[in-house]
Protein backbone atom coordinates (compact mmCIF):
# COMPACT_ATOMS: atom_id res chain seq x y z
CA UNK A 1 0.00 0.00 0.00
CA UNK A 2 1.39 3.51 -1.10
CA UNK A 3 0.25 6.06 1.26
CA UNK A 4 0.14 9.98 0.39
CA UNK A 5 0.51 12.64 2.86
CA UNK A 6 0.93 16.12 2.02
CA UNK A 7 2.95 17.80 4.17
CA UNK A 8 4.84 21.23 4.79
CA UNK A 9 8.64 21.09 4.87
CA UNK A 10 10.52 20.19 6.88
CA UNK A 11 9.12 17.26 7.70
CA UNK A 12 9.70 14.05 9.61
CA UNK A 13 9.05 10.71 8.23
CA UNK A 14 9.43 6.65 9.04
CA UNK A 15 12.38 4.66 7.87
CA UNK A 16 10.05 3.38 4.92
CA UNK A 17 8.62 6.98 3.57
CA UNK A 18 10.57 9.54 1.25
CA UNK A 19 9.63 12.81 -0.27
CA UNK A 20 8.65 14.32 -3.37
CA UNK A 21 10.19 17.48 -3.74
CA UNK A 22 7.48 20.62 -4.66
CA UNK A 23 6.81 24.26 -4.14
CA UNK A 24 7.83 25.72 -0.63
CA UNK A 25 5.32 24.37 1.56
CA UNK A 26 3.59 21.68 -0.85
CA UNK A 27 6.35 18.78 -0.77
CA UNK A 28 4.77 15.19 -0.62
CA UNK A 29 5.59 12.85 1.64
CA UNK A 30 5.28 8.93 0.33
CA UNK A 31 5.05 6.15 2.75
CA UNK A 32 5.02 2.36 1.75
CA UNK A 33 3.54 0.11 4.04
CA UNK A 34 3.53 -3.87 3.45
CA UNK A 35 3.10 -6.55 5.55
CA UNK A 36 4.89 -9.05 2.64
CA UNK A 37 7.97 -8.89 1.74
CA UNK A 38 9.19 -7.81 -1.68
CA UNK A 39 8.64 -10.93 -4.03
CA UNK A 40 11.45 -11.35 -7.05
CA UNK A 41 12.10 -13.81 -9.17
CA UNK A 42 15.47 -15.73 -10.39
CA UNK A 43 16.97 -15.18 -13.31
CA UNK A 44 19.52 -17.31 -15.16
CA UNK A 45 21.95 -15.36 -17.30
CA UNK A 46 24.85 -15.46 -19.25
CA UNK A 47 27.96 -13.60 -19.13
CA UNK A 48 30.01 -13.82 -22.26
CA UNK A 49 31.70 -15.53 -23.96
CA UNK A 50 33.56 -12.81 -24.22
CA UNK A 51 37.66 -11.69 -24.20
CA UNK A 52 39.22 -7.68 -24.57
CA UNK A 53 40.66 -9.48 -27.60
CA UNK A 54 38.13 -12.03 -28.87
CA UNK A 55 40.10 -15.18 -28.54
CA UNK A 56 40.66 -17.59 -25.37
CA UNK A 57 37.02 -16.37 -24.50
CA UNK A 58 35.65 -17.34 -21.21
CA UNK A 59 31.92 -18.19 -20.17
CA UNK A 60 30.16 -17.73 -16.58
CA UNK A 61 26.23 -18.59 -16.17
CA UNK A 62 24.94 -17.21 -13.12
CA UNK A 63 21.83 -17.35 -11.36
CA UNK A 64 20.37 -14.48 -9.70
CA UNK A 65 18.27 -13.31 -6.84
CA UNK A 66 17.87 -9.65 -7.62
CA UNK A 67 21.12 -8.68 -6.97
CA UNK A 68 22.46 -11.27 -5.08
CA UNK A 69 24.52 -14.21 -7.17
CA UNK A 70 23.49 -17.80 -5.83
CA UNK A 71 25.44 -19.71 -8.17
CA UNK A 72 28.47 -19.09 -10.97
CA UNK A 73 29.24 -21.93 -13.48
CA UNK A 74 32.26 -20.89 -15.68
CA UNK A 75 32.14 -22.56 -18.96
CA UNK A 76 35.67 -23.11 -20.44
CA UNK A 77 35.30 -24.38 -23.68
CA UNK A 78 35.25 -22.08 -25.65
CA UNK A 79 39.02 -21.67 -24.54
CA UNK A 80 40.36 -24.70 -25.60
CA UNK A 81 41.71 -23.30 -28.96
CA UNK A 82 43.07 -27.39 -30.05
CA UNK A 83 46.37 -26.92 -29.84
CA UNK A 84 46.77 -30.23 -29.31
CA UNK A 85 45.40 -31.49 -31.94
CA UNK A 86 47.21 -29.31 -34.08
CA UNK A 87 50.36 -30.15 -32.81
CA UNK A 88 49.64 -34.44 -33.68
CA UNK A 89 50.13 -33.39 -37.15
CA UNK A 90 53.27 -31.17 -36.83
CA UNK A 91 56.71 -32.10 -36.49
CA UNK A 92 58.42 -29.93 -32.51
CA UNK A 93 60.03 -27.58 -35.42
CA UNK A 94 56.32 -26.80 -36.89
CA UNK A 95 54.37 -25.91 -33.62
CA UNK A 96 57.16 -23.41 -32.58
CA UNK A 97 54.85 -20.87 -34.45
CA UNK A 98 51.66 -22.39 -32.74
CA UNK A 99 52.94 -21.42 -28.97
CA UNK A 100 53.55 -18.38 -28.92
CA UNK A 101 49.81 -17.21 -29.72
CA UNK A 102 48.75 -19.10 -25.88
CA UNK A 103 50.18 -15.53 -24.63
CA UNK A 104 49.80 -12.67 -27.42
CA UNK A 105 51.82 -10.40 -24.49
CA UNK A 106 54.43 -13.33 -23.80
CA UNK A 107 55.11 -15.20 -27.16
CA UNK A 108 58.91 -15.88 -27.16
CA UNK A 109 58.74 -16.71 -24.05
CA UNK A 110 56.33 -19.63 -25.29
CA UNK A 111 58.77 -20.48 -28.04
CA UNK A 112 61.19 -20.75 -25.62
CA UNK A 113 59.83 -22.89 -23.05
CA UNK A 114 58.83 -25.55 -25.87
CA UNK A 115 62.22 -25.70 -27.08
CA UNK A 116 63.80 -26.04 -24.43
CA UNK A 117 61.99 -29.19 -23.15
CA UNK A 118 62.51 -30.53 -26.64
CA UNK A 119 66.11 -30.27 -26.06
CA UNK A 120 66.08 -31.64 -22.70
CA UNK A 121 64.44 -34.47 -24.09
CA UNK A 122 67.34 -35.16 -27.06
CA UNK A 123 69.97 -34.01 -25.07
CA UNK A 124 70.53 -31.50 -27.43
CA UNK A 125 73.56 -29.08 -25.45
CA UNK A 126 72.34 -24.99 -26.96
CA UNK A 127 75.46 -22.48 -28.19
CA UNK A 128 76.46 -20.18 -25.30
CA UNK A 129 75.89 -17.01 -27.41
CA UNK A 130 72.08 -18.80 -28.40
CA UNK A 131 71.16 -19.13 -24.71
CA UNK A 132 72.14 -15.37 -24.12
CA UNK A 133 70.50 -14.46 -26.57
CA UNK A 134 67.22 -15.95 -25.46
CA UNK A 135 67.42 -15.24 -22.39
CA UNK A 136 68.07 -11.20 -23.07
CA UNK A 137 64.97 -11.78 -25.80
CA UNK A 138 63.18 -12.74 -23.27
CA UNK A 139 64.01 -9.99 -21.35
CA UNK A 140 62.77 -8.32 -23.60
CA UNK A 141 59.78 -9.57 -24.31
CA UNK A 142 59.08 -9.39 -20.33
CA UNK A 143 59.55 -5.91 -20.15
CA UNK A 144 56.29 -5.62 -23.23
CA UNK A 145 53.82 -7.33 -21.28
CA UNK A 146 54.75 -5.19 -18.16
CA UNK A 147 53.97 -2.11 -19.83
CA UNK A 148 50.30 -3.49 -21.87
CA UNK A 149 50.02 -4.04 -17.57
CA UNK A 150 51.02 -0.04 -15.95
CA UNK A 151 49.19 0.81 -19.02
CA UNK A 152 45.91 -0.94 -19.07
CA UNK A 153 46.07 -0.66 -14.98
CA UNK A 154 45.85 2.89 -15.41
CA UNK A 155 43.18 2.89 -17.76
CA UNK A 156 41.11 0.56 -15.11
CA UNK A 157 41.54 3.01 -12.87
CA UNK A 158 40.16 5.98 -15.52
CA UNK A 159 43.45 7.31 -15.79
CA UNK A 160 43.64 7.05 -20.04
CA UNK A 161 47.51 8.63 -20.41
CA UNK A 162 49.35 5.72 -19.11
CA UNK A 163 48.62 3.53 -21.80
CA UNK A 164 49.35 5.86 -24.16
CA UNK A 165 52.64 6.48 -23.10
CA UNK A 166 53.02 2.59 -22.03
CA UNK A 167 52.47 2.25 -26.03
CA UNK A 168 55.50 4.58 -26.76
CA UNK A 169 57.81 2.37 -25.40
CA UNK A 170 56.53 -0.57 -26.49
CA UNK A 171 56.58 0.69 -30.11
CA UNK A 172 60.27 1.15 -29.28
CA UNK A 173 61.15 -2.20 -28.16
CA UNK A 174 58.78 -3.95 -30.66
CA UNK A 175 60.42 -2.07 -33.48
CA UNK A 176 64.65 -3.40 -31.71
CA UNK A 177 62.95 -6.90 -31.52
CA UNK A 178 61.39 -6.61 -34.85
CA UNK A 179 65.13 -5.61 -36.13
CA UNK A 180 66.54 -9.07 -35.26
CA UNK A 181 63.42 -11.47 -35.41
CA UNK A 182 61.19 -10.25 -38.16
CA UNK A 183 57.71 -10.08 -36.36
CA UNK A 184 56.44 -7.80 -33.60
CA UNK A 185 53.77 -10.30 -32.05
CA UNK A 186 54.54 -13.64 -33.44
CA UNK A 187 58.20 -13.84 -33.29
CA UNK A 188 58.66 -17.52 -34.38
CA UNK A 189 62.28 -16.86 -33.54
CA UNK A 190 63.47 -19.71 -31.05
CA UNK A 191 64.58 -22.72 -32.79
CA UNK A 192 65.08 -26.29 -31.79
CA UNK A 193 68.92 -26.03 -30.66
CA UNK A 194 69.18 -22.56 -30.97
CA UNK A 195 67.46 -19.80 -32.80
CA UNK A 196 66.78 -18.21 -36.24
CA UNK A 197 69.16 -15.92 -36.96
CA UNK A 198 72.20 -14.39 -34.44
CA UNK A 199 71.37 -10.44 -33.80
CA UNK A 200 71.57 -8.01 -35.95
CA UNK A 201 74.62 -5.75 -36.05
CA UNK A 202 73.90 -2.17 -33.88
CA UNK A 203 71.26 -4.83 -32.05
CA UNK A 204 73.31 -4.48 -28.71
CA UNK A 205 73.83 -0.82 -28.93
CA UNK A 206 70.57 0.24 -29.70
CA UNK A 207 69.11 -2.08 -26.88
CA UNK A 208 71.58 -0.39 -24.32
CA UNK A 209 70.00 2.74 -25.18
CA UNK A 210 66.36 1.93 -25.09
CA UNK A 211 66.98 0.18 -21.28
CA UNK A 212 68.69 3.54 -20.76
CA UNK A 213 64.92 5.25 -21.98
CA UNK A 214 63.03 3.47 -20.61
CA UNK A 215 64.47 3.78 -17.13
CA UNK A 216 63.96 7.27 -17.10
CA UNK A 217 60.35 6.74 -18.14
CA UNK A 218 59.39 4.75 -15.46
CA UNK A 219 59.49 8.00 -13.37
CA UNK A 220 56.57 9.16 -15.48
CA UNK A 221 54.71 6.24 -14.70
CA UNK A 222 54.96 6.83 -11.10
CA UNK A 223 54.35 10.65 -11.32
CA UNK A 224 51.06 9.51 -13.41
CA UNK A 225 49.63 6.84 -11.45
């Protein structure tokens, strides 16, 4: 029952009333009485699929009480992208450019891991100068998916500069990794025993310079956020 009192203001009212604003003097004041208590109804729904990125989606159903969640199912799936399947029909040498799409953010790292259990499993004994090379590649690569992170933490946050400038320097060390591997995402440079192709010349220098950069622009990043 919905109950209508006019009323001058100010005015006092129960815990269950509130008050429609009017003219000086001819504010309402609107009390709901009920002996029952509100009724609602469940509802099943579906969140996603869905991904920032569209791919390695992920599923929840829920059931609902209002606003109150009783029950959340995720539904993985639709993340299973058959990778293993894929990789029955390839030789180790084939799915090297397979991995590294797991982690778009991480993908020599992903190369690497896969050839190095392939080696531990022949025995195979890596060049010095190849495991250096990896490992500062990797480095690398480390330092990218930090960045997408400050970045897209600051845009959770509302803040939309950080990942702007997060994309600066990850222009600049995509474009040094490009240099030596050929790819800025998909490297595919990691090889069974080794890798690819040994470094470019000026590869060394310029990558001494850009951990030199992007030192200094950390301090923005903290200044920012």
């Amino acid at each position: 029952m919905v109950e209508t009192v006019a009323a001058p203001t100010p005015m006092t009212s129960s815990p269950g009333a509130g008050v429609l604003p009017g003219p000086p003097g001819e504010s309402m004041l609107v009390e709901v009485r009920s002996d029952h208590e509100l009724q609602t109804q469940d509802m099943n729904l579906n969140i996603g699929p869905q991904h920032p990125a569209t791919h390695g989606v992920l599923r929840v159903v829920i059931d609902l009480d209002g606003e109150r969640v009783h029950r959340a199912q995720p539904v993985i799936g639709y993340m299973h992208r058959g990778f293993e399947k894929l990789a029955e029909a390839r030789d180790y040498r084939q799915i090297m450019a397979l991995v590294n799409r797991h982690d778009w953010l991480s993908a020599f790292c992903n190369e690497v891991g896969v050839a190095l259990a392939v080696e531990r499993m022949l025995e195979l004994e890596v060049p010095e100068r190849a495991q250096w090379i990896r490992v500062l590649m990797s480095e690398w690569n480390r330092i990218l998916n930090h960045l997408m992170f400050v970045g897209s933490f600051g845009l959770e946050l509302g803040a939309i500069t950080p990942v702007f400038f997060a994309f600066r320097e990850r222009e600049d060390i995509q474009h040094l990794m490009e240099s030596a591997t050929g790819g800025r995402l998909h490297f595919t440079f990691a090889r069974v025993g080794g890798l690819k192709d040994d470094l470019p010349r000026g590869f060394l220098a310029a990558g001494a310079q850009l951990t030199r950069t992007v030192r200094v622009r950390v301090g923005e990043y903290r200044e920012l956020l």
